[in-house]
C-alpha atoms as a PDB file:
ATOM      1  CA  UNK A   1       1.901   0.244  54.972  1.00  0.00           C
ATOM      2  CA  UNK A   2       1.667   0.577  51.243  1.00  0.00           C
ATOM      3  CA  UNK A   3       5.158   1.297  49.088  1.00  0.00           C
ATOM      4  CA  UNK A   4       3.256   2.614  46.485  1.00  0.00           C
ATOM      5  CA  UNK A   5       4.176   5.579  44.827  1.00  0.00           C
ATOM      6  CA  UNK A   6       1.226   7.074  43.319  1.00  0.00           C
ATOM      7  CA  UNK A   7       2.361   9.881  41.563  1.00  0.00           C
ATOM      8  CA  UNK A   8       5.282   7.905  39.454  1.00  0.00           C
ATOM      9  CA  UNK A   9       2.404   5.447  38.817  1.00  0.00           C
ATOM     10  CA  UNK A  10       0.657   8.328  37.516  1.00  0.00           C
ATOM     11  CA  UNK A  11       3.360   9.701  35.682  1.00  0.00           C
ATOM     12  CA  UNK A  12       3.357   6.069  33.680  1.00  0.00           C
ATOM     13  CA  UNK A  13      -0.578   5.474  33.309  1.00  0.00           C
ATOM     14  CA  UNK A  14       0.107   9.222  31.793  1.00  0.00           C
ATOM     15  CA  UNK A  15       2.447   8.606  29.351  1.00  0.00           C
ATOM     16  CA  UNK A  16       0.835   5.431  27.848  1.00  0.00           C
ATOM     17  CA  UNK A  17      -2.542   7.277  27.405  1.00  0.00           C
ATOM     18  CA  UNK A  18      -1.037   9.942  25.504  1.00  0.00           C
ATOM     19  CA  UNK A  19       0.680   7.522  22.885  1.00  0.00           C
ATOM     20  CA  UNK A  20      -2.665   5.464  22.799  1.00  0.00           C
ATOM     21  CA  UNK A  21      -4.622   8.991  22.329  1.00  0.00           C
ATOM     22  CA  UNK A  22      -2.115   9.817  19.412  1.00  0.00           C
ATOM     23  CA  UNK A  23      -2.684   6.409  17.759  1.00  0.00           C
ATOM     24  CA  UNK A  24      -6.328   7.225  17.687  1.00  0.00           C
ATOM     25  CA  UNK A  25      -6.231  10.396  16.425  1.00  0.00           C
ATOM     26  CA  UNK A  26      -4.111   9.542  13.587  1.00  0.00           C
ATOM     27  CA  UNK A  27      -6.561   6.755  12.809  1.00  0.00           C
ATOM     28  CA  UNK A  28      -9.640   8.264  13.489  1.00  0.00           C
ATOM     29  CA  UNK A  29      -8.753  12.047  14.090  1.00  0.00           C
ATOM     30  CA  UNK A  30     -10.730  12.981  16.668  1.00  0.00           C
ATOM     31  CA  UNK A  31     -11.860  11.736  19.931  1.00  0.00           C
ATOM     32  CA  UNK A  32     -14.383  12.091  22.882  1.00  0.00           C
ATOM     33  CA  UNK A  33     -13.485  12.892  26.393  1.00  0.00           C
ATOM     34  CA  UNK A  34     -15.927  10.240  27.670  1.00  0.00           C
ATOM     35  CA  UNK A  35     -14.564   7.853  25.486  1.00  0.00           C
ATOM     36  CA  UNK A  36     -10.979   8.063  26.389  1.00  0.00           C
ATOM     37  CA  UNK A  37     -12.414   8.251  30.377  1.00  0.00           C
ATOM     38  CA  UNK A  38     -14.122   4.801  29.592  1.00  0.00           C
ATOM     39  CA  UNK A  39     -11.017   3.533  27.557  1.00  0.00           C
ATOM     40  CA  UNK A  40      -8.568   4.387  30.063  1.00  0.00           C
ATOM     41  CA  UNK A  41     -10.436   4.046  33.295  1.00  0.00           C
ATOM     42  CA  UNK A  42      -9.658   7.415  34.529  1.00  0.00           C
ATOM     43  CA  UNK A  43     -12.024  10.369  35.474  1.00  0.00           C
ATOM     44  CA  UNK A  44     -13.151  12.768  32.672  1.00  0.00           C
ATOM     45  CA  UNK A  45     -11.028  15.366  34.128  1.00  0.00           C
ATOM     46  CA  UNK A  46      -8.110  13.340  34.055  1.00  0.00           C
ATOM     47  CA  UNK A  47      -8.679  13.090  30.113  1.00  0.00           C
ATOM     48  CA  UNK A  48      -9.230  16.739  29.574  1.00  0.00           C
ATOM     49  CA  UNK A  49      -5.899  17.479  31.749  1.00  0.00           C
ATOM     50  CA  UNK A  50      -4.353  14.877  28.879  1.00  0.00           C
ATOM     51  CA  UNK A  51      -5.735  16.671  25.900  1.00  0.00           C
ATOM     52  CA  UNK A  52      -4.638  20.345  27.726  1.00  0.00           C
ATOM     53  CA  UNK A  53      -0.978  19.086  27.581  1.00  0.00           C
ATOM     54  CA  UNK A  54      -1.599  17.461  23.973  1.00  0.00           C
ATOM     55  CA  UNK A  55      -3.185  20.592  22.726  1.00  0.00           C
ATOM     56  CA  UNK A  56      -0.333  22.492  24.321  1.00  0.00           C
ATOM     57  CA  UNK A  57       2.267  20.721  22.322  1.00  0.00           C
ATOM     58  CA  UNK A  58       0.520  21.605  19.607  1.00  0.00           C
ATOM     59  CA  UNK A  59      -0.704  17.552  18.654  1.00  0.00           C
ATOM     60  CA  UNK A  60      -4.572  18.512  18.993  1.00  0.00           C
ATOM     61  CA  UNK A  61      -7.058  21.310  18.566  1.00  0.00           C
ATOM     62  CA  UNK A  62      -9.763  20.725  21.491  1.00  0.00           C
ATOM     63  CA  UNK A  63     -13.412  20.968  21.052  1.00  0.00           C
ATOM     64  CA  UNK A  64     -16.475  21.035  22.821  1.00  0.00           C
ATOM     65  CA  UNK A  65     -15.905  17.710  24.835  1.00  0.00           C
ATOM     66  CA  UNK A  66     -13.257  16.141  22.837  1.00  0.00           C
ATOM     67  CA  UNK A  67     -10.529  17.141  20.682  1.00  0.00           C
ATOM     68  CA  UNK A  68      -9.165  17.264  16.909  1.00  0.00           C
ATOM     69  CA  UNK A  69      -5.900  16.285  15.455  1.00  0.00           C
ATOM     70  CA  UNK A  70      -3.979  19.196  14.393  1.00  0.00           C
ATOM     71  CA  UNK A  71      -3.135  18.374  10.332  1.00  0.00           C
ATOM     72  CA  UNK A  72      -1.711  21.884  10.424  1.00  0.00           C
ATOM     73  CA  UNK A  73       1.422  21.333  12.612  1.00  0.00           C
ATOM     74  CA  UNK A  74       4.910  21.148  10.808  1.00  0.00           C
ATOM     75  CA  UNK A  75       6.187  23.595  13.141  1.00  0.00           C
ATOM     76  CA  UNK A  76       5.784  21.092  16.275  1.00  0.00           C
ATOM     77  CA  UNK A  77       8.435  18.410  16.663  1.00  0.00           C
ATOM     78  CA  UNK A  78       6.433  15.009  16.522  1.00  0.00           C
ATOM     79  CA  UNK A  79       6.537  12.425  19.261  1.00  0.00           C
ATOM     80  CA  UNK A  80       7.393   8.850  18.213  1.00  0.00           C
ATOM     81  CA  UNK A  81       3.932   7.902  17.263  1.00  0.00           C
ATOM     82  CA  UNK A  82       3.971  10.636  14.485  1.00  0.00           C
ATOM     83  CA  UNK A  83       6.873   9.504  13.255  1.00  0.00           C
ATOM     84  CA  UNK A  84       6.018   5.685  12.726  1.00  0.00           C
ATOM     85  CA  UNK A  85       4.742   6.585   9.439  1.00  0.00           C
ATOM     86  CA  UNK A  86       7.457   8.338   8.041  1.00  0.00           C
ATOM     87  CA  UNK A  87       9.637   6.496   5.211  1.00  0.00           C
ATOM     88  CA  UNK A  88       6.937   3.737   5.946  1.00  0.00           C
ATOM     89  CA  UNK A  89       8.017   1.093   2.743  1.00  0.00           C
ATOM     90  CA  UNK A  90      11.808   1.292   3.551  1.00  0.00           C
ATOM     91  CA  UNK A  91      11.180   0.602   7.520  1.00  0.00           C
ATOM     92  CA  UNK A  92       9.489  -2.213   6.428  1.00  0.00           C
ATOM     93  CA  UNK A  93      11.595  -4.130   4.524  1.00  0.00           C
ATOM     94  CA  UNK A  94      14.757  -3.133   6.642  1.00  0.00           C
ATOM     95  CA  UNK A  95      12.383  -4.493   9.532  1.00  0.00           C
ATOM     96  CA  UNK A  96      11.946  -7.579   7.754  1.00  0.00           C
ATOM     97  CA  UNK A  97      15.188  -8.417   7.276  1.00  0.00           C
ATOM     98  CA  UNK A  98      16.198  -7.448  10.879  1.00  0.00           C
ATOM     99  CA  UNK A  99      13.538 -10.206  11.944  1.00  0.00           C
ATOM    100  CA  UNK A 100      16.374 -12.993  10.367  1.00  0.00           C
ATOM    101  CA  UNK A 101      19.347 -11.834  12.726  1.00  0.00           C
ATOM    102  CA  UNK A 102      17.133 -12.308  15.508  1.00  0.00           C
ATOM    103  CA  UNK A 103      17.708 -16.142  16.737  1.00  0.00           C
ATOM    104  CA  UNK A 104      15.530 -18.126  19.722  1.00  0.00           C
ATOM    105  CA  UNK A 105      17.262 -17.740  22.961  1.00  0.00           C
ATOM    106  CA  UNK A 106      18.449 -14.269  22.185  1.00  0.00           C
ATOM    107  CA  UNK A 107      19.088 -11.396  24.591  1.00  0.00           C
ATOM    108  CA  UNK A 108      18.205  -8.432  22.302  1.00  0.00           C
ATOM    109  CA  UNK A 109      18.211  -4.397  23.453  1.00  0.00           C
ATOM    110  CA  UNK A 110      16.007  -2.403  21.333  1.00  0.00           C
ATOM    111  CA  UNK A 111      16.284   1.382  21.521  1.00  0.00           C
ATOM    112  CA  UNK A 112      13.291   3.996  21.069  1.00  0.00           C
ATOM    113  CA  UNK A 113      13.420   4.421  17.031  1.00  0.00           C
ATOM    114  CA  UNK A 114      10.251   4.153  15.788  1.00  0.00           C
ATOM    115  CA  UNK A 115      12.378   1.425  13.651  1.00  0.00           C
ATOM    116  CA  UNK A 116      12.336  -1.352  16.599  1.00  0.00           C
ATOM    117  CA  UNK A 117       8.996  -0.235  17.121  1.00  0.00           C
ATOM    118  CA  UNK A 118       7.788  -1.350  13.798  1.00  0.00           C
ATOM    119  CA  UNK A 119      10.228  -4.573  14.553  1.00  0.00           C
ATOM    120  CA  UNK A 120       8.459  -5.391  18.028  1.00  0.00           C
ATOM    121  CA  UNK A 121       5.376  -5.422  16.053  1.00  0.00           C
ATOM    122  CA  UNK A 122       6.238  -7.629  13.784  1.00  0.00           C
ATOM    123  CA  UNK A 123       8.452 -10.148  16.137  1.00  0.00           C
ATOM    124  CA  UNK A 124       7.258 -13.844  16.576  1.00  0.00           C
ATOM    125  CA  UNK A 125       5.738 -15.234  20.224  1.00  0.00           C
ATOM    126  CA  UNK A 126       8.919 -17.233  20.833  1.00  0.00           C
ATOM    127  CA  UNK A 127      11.519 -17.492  23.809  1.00  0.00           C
ATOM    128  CA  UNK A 128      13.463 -14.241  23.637  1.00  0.00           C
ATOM    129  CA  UNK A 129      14.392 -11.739  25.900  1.00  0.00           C
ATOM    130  CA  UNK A 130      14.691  -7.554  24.790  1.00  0.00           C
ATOM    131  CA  UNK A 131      16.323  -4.786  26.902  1.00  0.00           C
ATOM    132  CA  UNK A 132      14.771  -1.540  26.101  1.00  0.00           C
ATOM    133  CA  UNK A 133      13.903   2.140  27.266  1.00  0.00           C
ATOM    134  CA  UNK A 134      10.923   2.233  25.306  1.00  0.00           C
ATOM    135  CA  UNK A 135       7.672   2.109  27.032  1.00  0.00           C
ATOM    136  CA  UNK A 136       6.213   2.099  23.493  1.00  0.00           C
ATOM    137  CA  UNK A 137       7.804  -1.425  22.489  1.00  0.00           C
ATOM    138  CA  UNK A 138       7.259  -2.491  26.084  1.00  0.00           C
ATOM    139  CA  UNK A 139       3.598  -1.780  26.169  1.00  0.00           C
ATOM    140  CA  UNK A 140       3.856  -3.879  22.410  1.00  0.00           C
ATOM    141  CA  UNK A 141       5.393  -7.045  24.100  1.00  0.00           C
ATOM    142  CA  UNK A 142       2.316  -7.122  26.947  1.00  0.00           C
ATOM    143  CA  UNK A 143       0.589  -9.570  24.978  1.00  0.00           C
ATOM    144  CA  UNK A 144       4.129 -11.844  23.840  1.00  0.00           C
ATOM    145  CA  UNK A 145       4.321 -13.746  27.201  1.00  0.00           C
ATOM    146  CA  UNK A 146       7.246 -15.907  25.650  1.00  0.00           C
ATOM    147  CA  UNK A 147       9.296 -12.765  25.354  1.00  0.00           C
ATOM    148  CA  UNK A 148      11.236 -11.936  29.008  1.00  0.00           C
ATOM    149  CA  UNK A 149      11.132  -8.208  28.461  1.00  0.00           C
ATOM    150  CA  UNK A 150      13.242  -5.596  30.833  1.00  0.00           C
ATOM    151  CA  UNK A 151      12.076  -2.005  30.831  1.00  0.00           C
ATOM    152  CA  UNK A 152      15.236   0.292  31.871  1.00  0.00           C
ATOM    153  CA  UNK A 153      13.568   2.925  34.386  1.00  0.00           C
ATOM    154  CA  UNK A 154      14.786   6.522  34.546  1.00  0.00           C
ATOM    155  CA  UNK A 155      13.274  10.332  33.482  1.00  0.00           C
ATOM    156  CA  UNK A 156      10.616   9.931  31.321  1.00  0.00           C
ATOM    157  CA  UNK A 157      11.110  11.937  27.830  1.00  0.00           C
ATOM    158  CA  UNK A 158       7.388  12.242  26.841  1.00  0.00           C
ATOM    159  CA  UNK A 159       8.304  13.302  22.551  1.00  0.00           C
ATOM    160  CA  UNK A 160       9.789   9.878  22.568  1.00  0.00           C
ATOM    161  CA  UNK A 161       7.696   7.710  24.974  1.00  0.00           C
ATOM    162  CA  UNK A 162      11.312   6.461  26.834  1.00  0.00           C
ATOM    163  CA  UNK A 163      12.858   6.834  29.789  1.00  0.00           C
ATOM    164  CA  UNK A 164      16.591   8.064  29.919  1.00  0.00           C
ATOM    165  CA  UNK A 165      18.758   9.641  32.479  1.00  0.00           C
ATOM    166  CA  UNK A 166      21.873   8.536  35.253  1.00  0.00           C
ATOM    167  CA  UNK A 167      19.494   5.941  36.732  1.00  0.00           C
ATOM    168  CA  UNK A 168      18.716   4.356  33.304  1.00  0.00           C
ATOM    169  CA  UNK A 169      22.435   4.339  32.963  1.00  0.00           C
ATOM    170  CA  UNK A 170      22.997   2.869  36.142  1.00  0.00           C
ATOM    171  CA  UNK A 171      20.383  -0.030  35.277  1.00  0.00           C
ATOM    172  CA  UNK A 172      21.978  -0.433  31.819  1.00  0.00           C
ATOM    173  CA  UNK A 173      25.517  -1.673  33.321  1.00  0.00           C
ATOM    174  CA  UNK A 174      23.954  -4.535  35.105  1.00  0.00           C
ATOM    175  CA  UNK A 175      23.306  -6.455  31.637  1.00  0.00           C
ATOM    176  CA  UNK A 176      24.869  -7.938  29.004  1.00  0.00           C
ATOM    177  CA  UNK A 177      22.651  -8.642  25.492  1.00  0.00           C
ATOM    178  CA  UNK A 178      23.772 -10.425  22.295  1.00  0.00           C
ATOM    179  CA  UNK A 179      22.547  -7.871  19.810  1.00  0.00           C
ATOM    180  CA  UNK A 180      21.378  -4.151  20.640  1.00  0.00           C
ATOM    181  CA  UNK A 181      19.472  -3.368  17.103  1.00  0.00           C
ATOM    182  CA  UNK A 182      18.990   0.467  17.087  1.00  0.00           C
ATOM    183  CA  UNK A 183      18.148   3.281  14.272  1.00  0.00           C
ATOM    184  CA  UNK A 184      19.837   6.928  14.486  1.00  0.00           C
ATOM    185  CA  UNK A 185      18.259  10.493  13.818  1.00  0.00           C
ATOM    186  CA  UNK A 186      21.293  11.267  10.907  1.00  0.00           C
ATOM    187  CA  UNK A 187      24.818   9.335   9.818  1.00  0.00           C
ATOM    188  CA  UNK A 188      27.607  10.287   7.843  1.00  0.00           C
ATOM    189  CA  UNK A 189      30.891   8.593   6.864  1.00  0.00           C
ATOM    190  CA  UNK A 190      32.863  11.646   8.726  1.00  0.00           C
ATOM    191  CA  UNK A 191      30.355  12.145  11.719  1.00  0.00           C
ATOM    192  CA  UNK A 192      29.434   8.803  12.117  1.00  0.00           C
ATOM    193  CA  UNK A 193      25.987   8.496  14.165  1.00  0.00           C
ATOM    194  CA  UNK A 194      24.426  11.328  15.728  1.00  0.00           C
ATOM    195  CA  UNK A 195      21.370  12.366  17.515  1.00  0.00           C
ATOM    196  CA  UNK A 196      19.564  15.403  18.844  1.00  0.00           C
ATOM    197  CA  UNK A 197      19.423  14.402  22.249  1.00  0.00           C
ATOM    198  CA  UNK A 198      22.309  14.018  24.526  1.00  0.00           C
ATOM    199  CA  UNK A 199      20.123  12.214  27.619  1.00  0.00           C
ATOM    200  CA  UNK A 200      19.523   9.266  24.670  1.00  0.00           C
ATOM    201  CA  UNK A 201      23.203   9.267  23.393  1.00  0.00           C
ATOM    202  CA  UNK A 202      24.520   8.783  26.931  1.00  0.00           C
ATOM    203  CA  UNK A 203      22.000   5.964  27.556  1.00  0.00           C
ATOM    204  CA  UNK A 204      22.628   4.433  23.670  1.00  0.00           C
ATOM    205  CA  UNK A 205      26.540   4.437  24.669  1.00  0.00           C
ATOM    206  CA  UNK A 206      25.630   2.444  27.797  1.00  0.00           C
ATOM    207  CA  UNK A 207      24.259   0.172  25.712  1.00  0.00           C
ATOM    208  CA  UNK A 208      26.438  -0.369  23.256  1.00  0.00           C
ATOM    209  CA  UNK A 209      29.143  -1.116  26.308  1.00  0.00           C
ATOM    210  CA  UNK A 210      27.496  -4.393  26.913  1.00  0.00           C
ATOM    211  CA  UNK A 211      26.673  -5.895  23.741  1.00  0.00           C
ATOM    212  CA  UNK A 212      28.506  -7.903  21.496  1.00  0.00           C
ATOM    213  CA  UNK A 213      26.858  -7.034  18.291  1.00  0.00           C
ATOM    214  CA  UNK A 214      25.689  -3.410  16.788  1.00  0.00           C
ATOM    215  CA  UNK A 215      23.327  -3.901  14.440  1.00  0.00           C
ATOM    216  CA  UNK A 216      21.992  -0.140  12.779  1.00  0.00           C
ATOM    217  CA  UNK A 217      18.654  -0.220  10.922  1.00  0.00           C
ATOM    218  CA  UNK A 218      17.941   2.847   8.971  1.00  0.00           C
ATOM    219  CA  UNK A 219      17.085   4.190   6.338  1.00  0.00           C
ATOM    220  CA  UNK A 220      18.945   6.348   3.496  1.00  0.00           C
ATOM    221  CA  UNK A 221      17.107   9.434   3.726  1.00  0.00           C
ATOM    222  CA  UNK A 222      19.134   9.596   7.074  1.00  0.00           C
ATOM    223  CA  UNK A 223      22.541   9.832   5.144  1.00  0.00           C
ATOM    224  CA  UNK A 224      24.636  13.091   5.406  1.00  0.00           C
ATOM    225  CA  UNK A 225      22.114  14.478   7.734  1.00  0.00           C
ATOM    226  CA  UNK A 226      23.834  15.260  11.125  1.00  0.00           C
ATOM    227  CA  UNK A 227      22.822  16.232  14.462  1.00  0.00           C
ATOM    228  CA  UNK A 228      24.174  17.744  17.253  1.00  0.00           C
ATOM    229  CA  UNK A 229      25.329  14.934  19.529  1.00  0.00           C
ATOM    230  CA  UNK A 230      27.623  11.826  18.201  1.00  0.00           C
ATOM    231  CA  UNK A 231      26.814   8.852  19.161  1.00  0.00           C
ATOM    232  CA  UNK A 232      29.611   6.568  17.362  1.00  0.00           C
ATOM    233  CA  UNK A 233      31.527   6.005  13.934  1.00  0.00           C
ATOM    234  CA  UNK A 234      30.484   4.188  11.324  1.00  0.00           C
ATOM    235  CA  UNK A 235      33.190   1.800  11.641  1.00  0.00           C
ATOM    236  CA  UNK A 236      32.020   0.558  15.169  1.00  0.00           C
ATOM    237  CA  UNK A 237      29.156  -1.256  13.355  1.00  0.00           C
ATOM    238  CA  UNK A 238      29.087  -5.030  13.276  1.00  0.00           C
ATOM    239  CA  UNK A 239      26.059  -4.512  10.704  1.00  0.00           C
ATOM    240  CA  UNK A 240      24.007  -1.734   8.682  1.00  0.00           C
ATOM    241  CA  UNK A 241      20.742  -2.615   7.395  1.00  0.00           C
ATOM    242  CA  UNK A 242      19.769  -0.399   4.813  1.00  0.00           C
ATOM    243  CA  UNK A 243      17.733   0.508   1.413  1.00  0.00           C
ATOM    244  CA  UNK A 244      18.626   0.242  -2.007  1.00  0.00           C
ATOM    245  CA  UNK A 245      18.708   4.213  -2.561  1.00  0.00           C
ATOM    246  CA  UNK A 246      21.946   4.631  -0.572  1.00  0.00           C
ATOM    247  CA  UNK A 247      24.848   5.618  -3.011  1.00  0.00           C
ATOM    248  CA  UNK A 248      27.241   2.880  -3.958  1.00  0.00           C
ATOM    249  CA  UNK A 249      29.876   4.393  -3.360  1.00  0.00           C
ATOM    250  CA  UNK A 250      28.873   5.125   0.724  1.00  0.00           C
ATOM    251  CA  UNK A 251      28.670   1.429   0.818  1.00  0.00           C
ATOM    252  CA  UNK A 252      31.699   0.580  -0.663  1.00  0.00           C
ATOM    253  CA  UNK A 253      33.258   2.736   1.941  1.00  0.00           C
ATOM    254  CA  UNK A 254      31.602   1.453   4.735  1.00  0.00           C
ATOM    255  CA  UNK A 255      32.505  -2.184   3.716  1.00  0.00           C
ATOM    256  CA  UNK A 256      35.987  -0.694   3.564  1.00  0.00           C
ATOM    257  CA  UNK A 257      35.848  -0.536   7.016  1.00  0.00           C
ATOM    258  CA  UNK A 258      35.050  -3.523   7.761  1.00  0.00           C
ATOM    259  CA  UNK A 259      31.151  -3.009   8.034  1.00  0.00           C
ATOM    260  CA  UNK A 260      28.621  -5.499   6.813  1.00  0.00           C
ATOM    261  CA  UNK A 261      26.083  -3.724   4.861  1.00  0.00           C
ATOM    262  CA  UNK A 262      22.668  -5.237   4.372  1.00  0.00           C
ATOM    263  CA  UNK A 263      20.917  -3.630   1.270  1.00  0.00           C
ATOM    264  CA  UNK A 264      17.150  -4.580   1.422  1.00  0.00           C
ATOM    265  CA  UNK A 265      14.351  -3.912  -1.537  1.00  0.00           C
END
C-alpha cells in the first residue's frame, strides 16, 4: 500500500513551477502553455490552473494560450523571485563577502531573503551542510551534491517560496548549526530587526535558538525602515554585513554594542 500523499506532492511540484514560471517571465516575459506543460511534465491544464493563480495575484496578464508578465504591477506585493533584483550591486558584494565566513565542514541555516538566495548561487561544491525553509535555495543546491542540505517542512507561504508554521518550529529544535546567515525586511538601532510576517519571525527565532553565530546581511536602504513584527535587537548580532552608504554614525553605534560591522564596496 502506497504512503504517498499526492496532494502535498502536488502542493510542492506547484510551488516550484510557479518560481520557475516567474524566472522566465522576467527573462523572457512571456510564455506558452505548451511549453511550460513540456517543461514541467504536467498536463496543459495543470499549466493554465498555474497561470489562473499567477494572473490572480496580479504577476501575469494571460493570453490566448500563454501568458504576459504584468510590467504594470506596483500595487501587488512581489514574491521572492521579484525581489532578487532589487538593490542588485549591494547584494552582491555583501554576498561576496558572506562567501569568506563560510568555512568547509560548516553547518550553516540560511533563511528565505532573497540575500542567501543570491549566496546559494554563488556557494562553492564543497562539504557543507545548510538548514533552510527555503524551497528556492533548496531547489538551488539540487545540483551541489557535496552540500548535505535539510529542508525544514511546514505551511507553505507561496509570496516567499518557504515553508513556516508550528511544525517547521518543531523540526527547527532538533538542530544545532554554526552560523544561521539571514537578511531582514527593515532595522533600526531602537527597533532592532523586524519583519512583516509573524509565521517567519517565529520560525527565524527558532533558529536563532540553536546557533552559535548571527550573521545579518543587508543592505542600507533597509535602515530606519520598520515593520510590524520584531524579530531581535541589534545588539544580539555576532556580525552585520553591510554597504558603504550606511551612516557612520549607525555604525559607530552598533560597534558600541559590541557588534562587528562588515562594510563592503
Amino acid at each position: 500500500m502506497s504512503s504517498k500523499n499526492p496532494k502535498r506532492q502536488d502542493t510542492t511540484s506547484a510551488a516550484q513551477r510557479k518560481l520557475e514560471t516567474l524566472r522566465i517571465l522576467e527573462a523572457e516575459g512571456t510564455v506558452r502553455v505548451s511549453g511550460l506543460s513540456r517543461r514541467f511534465q504536467v498536463t496543459e491544464e495543470t499549466i493554465r490552473r498555474d497561470l489562473e493563480r499567477l494572473e490572480h495575484e496580479g504577476a501575469v496578464v494571460r493570453t490566448h494560450g500563454g501568458a504576459v508578465f504584468n510590467r504594470n504591477r506596483e500595487q501587488y506585493e512581489s514574491p521572492a523571485v521579484q525581489r532578487e533584483t532589487q538593490n542588485l550591486e549591494e547584494k552582491k558584494a555583501i554576498v561576496e563577502y558572506a562567501l569568506s565566513l563560510i568555512e568547509p565542514g560548516d553547518v550553516i541555516a540560511l533563511d528565505a531573503s532573497t540575500t542567501c538566495l543570491h549566496l546559494v548561487k554563488q556557494l562553492p561544491n564543497r562539504s557543507l551542510t545548510v538548514l533552510t525553509y527555503s524551497l528556492a535555495i533548496a531547489n538551488e543546491l539540487v545540483q551541489k551534491t557535496e552540500i548535505n542540505v535539510i529542508v525544514i517542512g511546514g505551511y507553505l507561504d507561496r509570496d516567499s517560496m518557504a515553508n513556516t508554521g508550528i511544525h517547521a518550529e518543531k523540526m527547527v529544535e532538533s538542530y544545532h548549526v554554526d552560523k544561521f546567515l539571514f537578511s531582514c525586511h527593515g532595522f533600526d538601532l531602537t527597533r532592532g530587526l523586524t519583519e512583516p510576517s509573524e509565521a517567519h519571525v517565529q520560525l527565524k527565532k527558532k533558529i536563532i535558538e540553536i546557533s552559535d553565530e548571527l550573521i545579518l546581511l543587508t543592505d542600507s536602504t533597509k535602515f530606519r525602515r520598520k515593520s510590524l513584527v520584531r524579530l531581535m535587537g541589534m545588539e544580539d548580532l555576532n556580525r552585520f554585513v553591510t554597504d558603504d552608504q550606511l551612516p557612520q554614525e549607525a555604525i559607530q553605534d552598533l560597534q558600541d554594542m559590541g557588534v562587528d560591522v562588515i562594510v563592503v564596496e
